[in-house]
C-alpha atoms as a PDB file:
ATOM      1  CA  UNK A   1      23.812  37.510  36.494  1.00  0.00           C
ATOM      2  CA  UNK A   2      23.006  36.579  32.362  1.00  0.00           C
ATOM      3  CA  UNK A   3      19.954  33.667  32.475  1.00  0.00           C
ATOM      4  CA  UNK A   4      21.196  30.628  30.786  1.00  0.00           C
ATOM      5  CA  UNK A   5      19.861  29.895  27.568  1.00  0.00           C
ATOM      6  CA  UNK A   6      18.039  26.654  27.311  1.00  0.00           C
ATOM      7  CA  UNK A   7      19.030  24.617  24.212  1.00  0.00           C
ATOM      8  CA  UNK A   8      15.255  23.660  22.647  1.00  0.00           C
ATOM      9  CA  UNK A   9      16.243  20.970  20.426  1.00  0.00           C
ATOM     10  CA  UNK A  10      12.700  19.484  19.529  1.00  0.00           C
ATOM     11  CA  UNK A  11      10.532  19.931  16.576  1.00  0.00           C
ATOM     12  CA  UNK A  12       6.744  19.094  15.377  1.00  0.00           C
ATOM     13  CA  UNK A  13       6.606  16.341  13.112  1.00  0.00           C
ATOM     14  CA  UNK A  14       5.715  18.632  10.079  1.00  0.00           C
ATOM     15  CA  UNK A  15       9.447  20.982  10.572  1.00  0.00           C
ATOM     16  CA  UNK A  16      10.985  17.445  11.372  1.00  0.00           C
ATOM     17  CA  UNK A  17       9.667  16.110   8.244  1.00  0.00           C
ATOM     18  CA  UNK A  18      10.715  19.379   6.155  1.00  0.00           C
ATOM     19  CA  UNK A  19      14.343  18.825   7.176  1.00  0.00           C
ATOM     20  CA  UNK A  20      13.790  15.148   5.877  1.00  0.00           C
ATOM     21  CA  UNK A  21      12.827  16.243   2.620  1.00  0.00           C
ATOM     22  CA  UNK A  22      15.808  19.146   2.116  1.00  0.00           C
ATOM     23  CA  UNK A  23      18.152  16.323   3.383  1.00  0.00           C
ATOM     24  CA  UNK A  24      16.563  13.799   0.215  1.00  0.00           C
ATOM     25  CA  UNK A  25      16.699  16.250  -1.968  1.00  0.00           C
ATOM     26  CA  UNK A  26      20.533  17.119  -0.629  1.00  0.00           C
ATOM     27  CA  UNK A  27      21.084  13.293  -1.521  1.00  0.00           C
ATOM     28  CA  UNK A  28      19.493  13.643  -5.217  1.00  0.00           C
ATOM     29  CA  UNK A  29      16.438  11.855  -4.568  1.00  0.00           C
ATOM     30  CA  UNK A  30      14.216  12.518  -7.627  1.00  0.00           C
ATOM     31  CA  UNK A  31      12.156  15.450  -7.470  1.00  0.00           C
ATOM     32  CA  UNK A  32       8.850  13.314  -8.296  1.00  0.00           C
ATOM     33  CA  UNK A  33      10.096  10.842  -5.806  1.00  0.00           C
ATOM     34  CA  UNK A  34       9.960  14.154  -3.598  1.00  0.00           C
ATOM     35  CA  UNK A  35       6.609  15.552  -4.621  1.00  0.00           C
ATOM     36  CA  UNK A  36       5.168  11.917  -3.928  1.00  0.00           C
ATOM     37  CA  UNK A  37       6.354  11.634   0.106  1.00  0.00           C
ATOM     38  CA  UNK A  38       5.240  15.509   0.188  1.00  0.00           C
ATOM     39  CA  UNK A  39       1.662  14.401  -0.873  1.00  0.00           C
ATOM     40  CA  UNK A  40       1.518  10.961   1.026  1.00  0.00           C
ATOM     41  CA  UNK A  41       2.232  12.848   4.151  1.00  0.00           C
ATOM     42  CA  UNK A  42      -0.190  15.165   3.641  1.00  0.00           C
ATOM     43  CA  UNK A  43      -2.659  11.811   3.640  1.00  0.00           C
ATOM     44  CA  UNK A  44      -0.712  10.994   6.899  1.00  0.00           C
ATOM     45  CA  UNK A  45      -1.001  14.251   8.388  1.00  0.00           C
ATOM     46  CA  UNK A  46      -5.572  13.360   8.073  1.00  0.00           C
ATOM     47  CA  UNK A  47      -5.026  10.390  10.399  1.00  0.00           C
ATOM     48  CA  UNK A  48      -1.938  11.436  12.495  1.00  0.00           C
ATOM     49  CA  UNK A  49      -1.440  14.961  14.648  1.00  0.00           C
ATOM     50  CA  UNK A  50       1.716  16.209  12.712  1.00  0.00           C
ATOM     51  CA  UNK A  51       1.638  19.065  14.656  1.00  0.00           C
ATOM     52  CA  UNK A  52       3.336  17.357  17.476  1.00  0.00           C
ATOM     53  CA  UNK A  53       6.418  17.317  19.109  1.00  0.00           C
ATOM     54  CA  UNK A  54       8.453  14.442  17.385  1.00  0.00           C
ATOM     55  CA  UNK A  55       9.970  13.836  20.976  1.00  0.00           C
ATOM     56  CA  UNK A  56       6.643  13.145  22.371  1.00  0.00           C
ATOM     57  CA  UNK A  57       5.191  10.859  19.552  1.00  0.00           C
ATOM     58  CA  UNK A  58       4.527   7.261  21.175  1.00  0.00           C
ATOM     59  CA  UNK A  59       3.953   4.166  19.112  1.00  0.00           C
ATOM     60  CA  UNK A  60       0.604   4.384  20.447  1.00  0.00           C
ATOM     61  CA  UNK A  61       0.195   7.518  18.001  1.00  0.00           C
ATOM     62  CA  UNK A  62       0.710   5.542  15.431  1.00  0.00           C
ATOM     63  CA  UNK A  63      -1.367   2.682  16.208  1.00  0.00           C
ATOM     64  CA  UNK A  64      -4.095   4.770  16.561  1.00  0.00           C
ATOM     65  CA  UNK A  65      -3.275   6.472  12.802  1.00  0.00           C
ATOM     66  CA  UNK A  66      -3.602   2.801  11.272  1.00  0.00           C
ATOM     67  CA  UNK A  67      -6.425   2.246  13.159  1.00  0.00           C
ATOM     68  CA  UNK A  68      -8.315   5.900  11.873  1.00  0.00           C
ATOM     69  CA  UNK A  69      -6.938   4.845   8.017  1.00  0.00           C
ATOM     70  CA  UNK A  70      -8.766   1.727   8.637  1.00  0.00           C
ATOM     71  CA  UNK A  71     -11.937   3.094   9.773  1.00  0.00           C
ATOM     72  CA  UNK A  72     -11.608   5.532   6.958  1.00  0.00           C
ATOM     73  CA  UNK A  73     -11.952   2.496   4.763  1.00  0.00           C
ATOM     74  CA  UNK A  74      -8.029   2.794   3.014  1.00  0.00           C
ATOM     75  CA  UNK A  75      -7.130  -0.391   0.867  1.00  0.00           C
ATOM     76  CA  UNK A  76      -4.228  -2.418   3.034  1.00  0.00           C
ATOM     77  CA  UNK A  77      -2.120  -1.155   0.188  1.00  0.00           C
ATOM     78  CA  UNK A  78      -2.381   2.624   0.698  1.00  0.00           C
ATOM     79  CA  UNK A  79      -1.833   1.811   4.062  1.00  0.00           C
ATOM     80  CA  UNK A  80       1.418  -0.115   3.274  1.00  0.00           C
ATOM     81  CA  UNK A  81       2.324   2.862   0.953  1.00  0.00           C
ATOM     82  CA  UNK A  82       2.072   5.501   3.603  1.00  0.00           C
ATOM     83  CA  UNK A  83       4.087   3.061   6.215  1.00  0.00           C
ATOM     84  CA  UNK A  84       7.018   3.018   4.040  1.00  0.00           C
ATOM     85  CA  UNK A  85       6.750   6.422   3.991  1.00  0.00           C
ATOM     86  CA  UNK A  86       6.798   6.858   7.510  1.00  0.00           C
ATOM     87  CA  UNK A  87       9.501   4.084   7.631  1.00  0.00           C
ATOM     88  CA  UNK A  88      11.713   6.001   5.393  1.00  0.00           C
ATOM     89  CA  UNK A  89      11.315   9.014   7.533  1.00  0.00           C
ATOM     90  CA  UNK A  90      11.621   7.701  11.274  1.00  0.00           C
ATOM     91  CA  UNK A  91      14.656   6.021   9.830  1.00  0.00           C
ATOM     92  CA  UNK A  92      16.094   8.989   9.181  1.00  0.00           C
ATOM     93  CA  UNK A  93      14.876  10.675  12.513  1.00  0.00           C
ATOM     94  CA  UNK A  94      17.130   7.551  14.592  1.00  0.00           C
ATOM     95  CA  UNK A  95      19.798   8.715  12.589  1.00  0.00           C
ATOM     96  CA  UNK A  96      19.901  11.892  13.832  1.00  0.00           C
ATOM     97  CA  UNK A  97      19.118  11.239  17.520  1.00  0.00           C
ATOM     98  CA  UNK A  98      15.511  12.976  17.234  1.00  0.00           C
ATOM     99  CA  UNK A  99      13.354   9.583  18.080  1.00  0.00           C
ATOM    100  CA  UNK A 100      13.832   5.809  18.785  1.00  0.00           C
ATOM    101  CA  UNK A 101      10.413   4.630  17.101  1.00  0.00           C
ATOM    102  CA  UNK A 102      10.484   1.806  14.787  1.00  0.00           C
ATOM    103  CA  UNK A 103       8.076   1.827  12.395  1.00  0.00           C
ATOM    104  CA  UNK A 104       7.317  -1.488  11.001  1.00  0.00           C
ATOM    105  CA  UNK A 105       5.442  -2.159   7.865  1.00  0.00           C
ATOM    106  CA  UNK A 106       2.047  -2.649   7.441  1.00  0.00           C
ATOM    107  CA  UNK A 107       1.094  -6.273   6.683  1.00  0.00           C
ATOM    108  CA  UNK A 108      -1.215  -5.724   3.645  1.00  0.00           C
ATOM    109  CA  UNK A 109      -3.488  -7.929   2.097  1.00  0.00           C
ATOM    110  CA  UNK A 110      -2.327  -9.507  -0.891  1.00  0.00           C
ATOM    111  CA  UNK A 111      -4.693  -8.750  -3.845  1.00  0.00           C
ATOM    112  CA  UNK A 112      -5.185  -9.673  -7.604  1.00  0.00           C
ATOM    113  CA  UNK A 113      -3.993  -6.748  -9.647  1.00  0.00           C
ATOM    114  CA  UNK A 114      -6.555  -5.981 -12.428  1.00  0.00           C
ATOM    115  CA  UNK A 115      -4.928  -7.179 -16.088  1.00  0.00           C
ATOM    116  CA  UNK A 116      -6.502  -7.474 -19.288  1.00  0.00           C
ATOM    117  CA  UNK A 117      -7.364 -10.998 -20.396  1.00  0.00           C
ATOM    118  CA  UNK A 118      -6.136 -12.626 -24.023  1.00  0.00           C
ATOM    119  CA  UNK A 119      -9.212 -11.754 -25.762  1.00  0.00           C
ATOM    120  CA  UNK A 120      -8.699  -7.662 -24.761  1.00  0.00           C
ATOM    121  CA  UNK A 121      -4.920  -7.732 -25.707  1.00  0.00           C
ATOM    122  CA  UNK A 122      -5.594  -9.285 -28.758  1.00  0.00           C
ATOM    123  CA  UNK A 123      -7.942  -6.537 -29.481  1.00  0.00           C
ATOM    124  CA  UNK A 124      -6.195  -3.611 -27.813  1.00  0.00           C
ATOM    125  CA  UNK A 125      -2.909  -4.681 -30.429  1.00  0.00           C
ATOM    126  CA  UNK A 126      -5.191  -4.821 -33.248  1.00  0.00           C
ATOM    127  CA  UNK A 127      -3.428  -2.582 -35.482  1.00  0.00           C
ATOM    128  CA  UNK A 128      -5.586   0.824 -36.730  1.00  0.00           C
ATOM    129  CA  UNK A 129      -6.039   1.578 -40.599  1.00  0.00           C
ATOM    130  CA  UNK A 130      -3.395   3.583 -41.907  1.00  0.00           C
ATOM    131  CA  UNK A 131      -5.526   4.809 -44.802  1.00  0.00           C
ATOM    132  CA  UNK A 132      -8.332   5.984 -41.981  1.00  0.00           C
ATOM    133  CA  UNK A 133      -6.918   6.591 -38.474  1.00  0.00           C
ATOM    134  CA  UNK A 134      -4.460   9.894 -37.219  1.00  0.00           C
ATOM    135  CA  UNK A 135      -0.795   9.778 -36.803  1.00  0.00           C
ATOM    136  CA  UNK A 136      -2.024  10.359 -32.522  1.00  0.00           C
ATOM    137  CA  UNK A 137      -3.785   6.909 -32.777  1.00  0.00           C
ATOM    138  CA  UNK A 138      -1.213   4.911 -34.582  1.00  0.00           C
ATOM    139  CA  UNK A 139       1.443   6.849 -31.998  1.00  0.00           C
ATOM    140  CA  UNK A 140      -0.661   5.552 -29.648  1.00  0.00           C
ATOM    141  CA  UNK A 141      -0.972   1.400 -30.794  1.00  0.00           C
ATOM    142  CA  UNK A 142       3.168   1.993 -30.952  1.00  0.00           C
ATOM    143  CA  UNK A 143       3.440   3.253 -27.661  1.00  0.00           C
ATOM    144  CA  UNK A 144       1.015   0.335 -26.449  1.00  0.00           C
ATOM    145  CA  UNK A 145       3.057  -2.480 -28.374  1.00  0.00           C
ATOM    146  CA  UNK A 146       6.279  -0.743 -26.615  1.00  0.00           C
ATOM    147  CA  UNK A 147       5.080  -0.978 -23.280  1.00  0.00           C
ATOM    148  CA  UNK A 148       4.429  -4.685 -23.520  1.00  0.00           C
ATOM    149  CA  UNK A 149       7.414  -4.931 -25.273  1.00  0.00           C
ATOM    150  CA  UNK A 150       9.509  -3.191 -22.563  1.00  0.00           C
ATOM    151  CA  UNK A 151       7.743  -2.904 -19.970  1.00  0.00           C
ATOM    152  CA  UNK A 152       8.922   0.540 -19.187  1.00  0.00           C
ATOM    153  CA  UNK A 153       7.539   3.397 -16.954  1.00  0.00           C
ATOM    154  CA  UNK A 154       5.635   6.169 -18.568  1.00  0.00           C
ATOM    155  CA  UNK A 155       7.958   8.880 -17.754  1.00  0.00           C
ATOM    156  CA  UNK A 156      10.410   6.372 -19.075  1.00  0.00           C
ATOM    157  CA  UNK A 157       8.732   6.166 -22.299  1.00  0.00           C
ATOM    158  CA  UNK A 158       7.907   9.683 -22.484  1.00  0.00           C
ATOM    159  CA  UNK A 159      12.174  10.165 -22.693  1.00  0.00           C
ATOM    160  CA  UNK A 160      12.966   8.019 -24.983  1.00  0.00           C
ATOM    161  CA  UNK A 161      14.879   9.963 -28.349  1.00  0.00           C
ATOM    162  CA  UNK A 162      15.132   8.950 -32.001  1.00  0.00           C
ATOM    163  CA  UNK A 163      18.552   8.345 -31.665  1.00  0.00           C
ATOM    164  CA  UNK A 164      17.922   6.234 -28.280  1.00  0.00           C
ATOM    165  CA  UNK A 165      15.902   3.426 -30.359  1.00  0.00           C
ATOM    166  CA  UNK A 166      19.209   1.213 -32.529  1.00  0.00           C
ATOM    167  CA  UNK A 167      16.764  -0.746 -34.745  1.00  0.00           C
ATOM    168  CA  UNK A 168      19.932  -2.432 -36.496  1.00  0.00           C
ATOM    169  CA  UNK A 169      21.238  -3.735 -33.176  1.00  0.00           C
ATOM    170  CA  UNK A 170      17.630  -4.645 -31.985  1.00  0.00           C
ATOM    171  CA  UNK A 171      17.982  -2.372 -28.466  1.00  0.00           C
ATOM    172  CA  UNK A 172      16.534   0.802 -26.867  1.00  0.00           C
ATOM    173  CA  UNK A 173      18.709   2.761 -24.439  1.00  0.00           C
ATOM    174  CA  UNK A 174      16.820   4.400 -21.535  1.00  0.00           C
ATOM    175  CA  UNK A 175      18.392   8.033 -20.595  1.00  0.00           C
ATOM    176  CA  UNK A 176      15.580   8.689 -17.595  1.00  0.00           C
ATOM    177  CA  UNK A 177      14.840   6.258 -15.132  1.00  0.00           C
ATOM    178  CA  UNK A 178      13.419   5.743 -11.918  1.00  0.00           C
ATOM    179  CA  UNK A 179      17.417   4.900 -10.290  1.00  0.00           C
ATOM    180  CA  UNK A 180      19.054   7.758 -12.679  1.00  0.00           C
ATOM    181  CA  UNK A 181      20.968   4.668 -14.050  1.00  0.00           C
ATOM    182  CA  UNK A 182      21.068   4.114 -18.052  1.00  0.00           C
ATOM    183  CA  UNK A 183      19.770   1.032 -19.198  1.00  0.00           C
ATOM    184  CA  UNK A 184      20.078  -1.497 -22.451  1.00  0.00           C
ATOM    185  CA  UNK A 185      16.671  -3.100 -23.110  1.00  0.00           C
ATOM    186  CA  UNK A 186      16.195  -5.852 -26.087  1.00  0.00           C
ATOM    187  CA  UNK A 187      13.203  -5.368 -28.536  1.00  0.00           C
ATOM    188  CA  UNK A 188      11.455  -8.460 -30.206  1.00  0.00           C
ATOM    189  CA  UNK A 189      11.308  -8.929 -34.061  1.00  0.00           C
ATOM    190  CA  UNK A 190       7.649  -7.632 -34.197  1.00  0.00           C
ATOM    191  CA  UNK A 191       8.959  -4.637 -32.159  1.00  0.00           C
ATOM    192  CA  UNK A 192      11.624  -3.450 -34.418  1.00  0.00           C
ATOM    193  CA  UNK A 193       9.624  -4.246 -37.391  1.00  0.00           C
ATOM    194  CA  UNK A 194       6.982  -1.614 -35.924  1.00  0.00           C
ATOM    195  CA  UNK A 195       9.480   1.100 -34.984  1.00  0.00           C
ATOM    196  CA  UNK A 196      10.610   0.980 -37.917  1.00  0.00           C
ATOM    197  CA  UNK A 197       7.593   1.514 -39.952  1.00  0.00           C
ATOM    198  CA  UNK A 198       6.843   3.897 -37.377  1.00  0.00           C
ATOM    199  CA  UNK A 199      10.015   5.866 -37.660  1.00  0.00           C
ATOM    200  CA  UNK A 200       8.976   6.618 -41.721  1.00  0.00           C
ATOM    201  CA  UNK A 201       5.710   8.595 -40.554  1.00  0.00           C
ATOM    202  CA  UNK A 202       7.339  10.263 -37.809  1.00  0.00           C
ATOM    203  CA  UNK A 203      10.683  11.380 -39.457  1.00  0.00           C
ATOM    204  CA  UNK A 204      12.175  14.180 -37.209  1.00  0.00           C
ATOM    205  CA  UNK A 205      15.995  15.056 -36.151  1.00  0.00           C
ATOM    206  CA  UNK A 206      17.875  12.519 -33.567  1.00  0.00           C
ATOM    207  CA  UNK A 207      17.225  14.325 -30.756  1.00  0.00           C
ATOM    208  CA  UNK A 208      13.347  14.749 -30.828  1.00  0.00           C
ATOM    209  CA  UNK A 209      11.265  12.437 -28.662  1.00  0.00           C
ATOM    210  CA  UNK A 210      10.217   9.454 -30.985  1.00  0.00           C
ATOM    211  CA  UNK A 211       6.380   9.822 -29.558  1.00  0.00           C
ATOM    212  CA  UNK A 212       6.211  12.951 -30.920  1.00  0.00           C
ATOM    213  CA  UNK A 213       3.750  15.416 -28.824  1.00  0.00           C
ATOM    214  CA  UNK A 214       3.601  13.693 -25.828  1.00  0.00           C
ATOM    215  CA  UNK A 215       4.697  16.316 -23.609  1.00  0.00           C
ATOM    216  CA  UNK A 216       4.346  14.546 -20.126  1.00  0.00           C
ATOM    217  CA  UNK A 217       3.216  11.089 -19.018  1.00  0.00           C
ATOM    218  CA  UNK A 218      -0.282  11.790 -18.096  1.00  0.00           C
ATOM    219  CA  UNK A 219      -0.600  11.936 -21.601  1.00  0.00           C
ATOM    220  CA  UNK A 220       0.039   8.233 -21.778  1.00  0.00           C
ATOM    221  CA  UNK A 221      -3.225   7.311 -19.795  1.00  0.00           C
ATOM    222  CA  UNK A 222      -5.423   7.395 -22.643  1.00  0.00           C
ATOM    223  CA  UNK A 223      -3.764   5.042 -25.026  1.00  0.00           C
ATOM    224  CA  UNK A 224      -6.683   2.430 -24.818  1.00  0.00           C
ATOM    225  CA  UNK A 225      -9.206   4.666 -26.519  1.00  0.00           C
ATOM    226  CA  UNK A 226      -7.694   4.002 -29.883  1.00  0.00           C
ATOM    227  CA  UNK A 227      -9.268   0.812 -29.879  1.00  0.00           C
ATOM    228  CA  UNK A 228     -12.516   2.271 -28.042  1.00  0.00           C
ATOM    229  CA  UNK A 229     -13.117   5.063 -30.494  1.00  0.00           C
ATOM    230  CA  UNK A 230     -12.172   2.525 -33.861  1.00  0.00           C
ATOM    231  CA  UNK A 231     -15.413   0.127 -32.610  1.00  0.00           C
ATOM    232  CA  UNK A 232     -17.328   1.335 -29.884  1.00  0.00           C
ATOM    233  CA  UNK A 233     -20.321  -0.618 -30.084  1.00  0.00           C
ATOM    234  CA  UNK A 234     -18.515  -3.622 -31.308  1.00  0.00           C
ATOM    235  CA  UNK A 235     -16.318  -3.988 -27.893  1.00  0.00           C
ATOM    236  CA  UNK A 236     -19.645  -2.988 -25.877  1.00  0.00           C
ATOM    237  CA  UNK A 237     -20.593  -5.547 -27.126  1.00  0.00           C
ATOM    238  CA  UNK A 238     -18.135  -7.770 -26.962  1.00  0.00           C
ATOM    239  CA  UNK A 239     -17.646  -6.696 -22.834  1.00  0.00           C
ATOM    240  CA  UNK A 240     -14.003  -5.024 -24.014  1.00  0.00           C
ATOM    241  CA  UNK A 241     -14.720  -1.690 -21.999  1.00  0.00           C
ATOM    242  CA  UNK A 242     -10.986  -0.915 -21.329  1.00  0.00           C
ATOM    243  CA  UNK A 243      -9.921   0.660 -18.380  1.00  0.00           C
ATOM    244  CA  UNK A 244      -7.519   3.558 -19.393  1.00  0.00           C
ATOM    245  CA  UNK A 245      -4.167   3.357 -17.028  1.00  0.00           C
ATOM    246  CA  UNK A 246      -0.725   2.725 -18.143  1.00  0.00           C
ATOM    247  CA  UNK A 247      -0.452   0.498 -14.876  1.00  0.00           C
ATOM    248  CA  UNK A 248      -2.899  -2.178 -15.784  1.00  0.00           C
ATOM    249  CA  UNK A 249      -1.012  -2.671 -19.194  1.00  0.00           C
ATOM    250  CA  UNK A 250       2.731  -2.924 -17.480  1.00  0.00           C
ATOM    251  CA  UNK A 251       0.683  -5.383 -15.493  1.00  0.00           C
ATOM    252  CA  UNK A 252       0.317  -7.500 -19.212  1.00  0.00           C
ATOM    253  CA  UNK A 253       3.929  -7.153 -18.584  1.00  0.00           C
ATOM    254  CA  UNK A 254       4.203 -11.133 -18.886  1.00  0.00           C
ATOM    255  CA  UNK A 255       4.555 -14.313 -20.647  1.00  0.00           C
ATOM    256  CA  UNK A 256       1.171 -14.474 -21.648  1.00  0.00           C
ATOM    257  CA  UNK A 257       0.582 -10.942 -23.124  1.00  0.00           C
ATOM    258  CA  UNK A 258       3.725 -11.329 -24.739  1.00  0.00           C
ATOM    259  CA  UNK A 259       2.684 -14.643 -26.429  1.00  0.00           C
ATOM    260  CA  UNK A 260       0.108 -12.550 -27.924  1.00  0.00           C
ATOM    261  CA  UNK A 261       2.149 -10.023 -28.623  1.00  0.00           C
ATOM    262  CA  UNK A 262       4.929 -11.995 -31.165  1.00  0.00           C
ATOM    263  CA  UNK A 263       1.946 -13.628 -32.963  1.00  0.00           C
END
């Protein structure tokens, strides 16, 4: 008489969360959207045993994860970011039968998110020499001016082609974007007026990238140093050390640093 073959329909939570990923990917999630659950569940997987069965996980587990991320001294924000994470994912998992856990977000504290004040963005926009600085430097003041212009994501920026910047019609049109959807952004008077001084130096065919050489947006996180390398003992002096992320100037992104900016 043949054994019967038992049907062995559970998983670890490192296969389970494999299958998650193929089935994102399947769905046209973003492949840095990807790349950034792959490496937030690899901070997971220091607090959490991800080698176990998914059937057996208990919402004790992951009490006791947020309680190790704690200890470890993670900001309530990283801990929020990883939750969502794990939200996304045990969503997905009661949609295909494989668990019933809920996995409610964590309740971070809220916290001031560093900016410059009036005094740095009044420096950090003063415009370089022409006569005296490098076409990477004045790239560089243009790419600032843009982003508190726009607003837009570095990868965004990064994109952008000559023939995506219509100077008589005072718009940009973004091609790459964090939804995959095309979007019409107004510039400002100063703006266009600066693109299009810009666009004599830089010259090039339509479908170049206007910031010429920046290859990828990491290459973005060092705009500040224009203004660092122009007077370095003159900020010291004045306390303008600026902090070199392309986050702290989107967080400019506002009426204030735009008041500045239209001066």
């Amino acid at each position: 008489m043949m054994k019967k073959i038992r049907m062995n329909c559970t998983a670890t939570l490192d296969e389970t969360f494999a299958d998650f990923l193929l089935s994102r990917r399947a769905k046209g999630l973003a492949e840095k959207t990807l790349e950034s659950y792959s490496s937030q569940w690899k901070a997971v997987a220091r607090h959490l045993d991800t080698g176990t069965d998914i059937a057996a996980l208990q919402k004790a587990d992951l009490d006791d994860m947020i309680v190790s991320m704690r200890e470890a001294g993670l900001s309530p924000n990283s801990i929020n970011s990883y939750m969502r994470v794990l939200k996304s994912f045990f969503s997905w998992c009661n949609e295909q039968g494989l668990t019933r856990l809920n996995v409610p977000l964590y309740k971070a504290e809220e916290t001031v998110k560093e900016t410059y004040s009036d005094a740095e963005l009044t420096a950090l926009l003063k415009k370089p020499d022409i006569r005296k600085t490098t076409f990477a430097e004045y790239r560089d003041w243009v790419i600032i001016n843009f982003l508190l212009n726009c607003g837009s994501r570095a990868a965004t920026v990064r994109a952008i082609q000559i023939r995506d910047v219509d100077l008589d019609g005072g718009v940009v049109f973004y091609r790459h974007t964090k939804n995959r959807k095309a979007q019409v952004i107004p510039l400002c008077s100063p703006m266009i007026a600066i693109l299009r001084e810009y666009g004599r130096y830089r010259g090039g065919e339509r479908l170049a990238a206007i910031y010429r050489k920046v290859q990828h947006a990491a290459q973005l996180l060092p705009i500040c140093n224009i203004i660092v390398n122009q007077h370095p003992s003159d900020n010291r002096e004045k306390g303008l050390l600026f902090p070199t992320t392309v986050g702290i100037i989107l967080h400019c992104f506002s009426g204030s640093s735009r008041r500045i900016f239209v001066m």
